[in-house]
Protein backbone atom coordinates (compact mmCIF):
# COMPACT_ATOMS: atom_id res chain seq x y z
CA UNK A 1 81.52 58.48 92.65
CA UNK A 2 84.89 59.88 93.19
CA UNK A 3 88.38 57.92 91.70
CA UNK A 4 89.93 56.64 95.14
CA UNK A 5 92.98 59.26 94.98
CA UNK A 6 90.59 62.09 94.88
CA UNK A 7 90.50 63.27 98.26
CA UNK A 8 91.04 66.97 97.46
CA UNK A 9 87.76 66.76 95.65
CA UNK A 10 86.03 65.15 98.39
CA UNK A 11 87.63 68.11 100.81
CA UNK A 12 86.60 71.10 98.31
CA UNK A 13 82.73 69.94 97.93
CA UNK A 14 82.53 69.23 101.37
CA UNK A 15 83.72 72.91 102.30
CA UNK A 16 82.17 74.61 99.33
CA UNK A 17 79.28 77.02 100.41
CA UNK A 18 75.78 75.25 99.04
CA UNK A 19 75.09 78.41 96.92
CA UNK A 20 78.34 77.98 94.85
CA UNK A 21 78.04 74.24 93.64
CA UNK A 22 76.94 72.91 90.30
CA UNK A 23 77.90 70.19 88.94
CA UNK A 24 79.10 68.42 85.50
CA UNK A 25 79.76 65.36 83.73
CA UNK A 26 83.16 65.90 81.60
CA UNK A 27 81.26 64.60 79.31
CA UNK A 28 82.34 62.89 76.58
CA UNK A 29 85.79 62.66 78.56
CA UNK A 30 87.00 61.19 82.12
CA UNK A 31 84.51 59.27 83.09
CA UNK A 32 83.53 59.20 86.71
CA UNK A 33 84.27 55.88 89.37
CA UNK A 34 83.37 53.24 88.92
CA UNK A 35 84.56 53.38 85.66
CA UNK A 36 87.81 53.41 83.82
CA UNK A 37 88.82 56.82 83.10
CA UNK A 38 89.48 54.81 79.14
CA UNK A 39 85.25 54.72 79.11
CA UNK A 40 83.73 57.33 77.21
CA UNK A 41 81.32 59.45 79.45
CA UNK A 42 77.55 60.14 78.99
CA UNK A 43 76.15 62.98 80.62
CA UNK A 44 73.39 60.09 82.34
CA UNK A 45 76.11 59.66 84.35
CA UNK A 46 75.45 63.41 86.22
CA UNK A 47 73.67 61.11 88.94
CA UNK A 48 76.99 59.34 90.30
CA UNK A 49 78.26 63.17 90.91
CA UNK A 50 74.64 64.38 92.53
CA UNK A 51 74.84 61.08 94.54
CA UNK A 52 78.22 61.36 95.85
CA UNK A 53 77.73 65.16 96.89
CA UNK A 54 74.71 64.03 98.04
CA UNK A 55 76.98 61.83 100.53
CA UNK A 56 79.24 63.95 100.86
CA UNK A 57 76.78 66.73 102.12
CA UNK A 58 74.79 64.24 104.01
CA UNK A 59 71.81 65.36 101.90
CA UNK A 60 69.34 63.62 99.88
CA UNK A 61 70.32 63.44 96.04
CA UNK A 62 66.41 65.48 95.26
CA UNK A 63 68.19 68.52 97.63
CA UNK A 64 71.51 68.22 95.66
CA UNK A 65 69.40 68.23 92.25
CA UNK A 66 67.11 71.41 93.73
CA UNK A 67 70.42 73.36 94.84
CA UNK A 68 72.46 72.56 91.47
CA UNK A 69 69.49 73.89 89.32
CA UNK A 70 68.78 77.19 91.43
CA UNK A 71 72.36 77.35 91.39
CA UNK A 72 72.82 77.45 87.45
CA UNK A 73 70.14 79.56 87.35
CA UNK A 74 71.69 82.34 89.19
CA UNK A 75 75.18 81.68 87.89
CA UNK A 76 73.49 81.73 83.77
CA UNK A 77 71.41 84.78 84.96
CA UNK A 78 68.47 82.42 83.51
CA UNK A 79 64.70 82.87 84.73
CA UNK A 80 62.45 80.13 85.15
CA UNK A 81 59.03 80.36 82.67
C-alpha cells in the first residue's frame, strides 16, 4: 500500500536484508495508499505496510509480522517474558 510514485520504496524493501526491516505507520501523519495523504493516519493501518512487504517479499503477511517483531526486538535490545 505504496502511493503510485513510490517506486524507490518498493526497490529499497525489496533489496533490504530480512533482518533489517521493521516497519511503521507515520502515524498520525501521511497516511498510506489508498488514502489521501490529507487523511489523518491510525496506526490500524500498520497492516497495508505488512501486506504490501508481504507482496513485495512474496511472503505471507504472518512471516512479515514474525520478522518485524524479532526484528524490533533486537534493534530495542528488548527480551521477550
Amino acid at each position: 500500500s505504496i502511493y503510485p510514485n513510490a517506486k524507490k520504496s518498493l526497490e529499497v524493501a525489496a533489496n533490504t536484508p530480512e533482518e533489517y526491516i521493521l516497519i511503521e505507520t507515520d502515524s498520525p501523519y501521511m497516511a498510506p495508499y489508498p488514502f489521501s495523504r490529507n487523511d489523518i493516519n491510525h496506526t490500524r493501518n500498520i497492516t497495508l505496510i505488512r501486506d504490501k512487504l508481504a507482496e513485495i517479499l512474496c511472503r505471507t503477511p504472518e512471516d512479515i509480522e514474525n520478522i518485524t517483531t524479532r526484528n524490533a526486538y533486537n534493534a530495542f535490545n528488548l527480551s521477550k517474558k
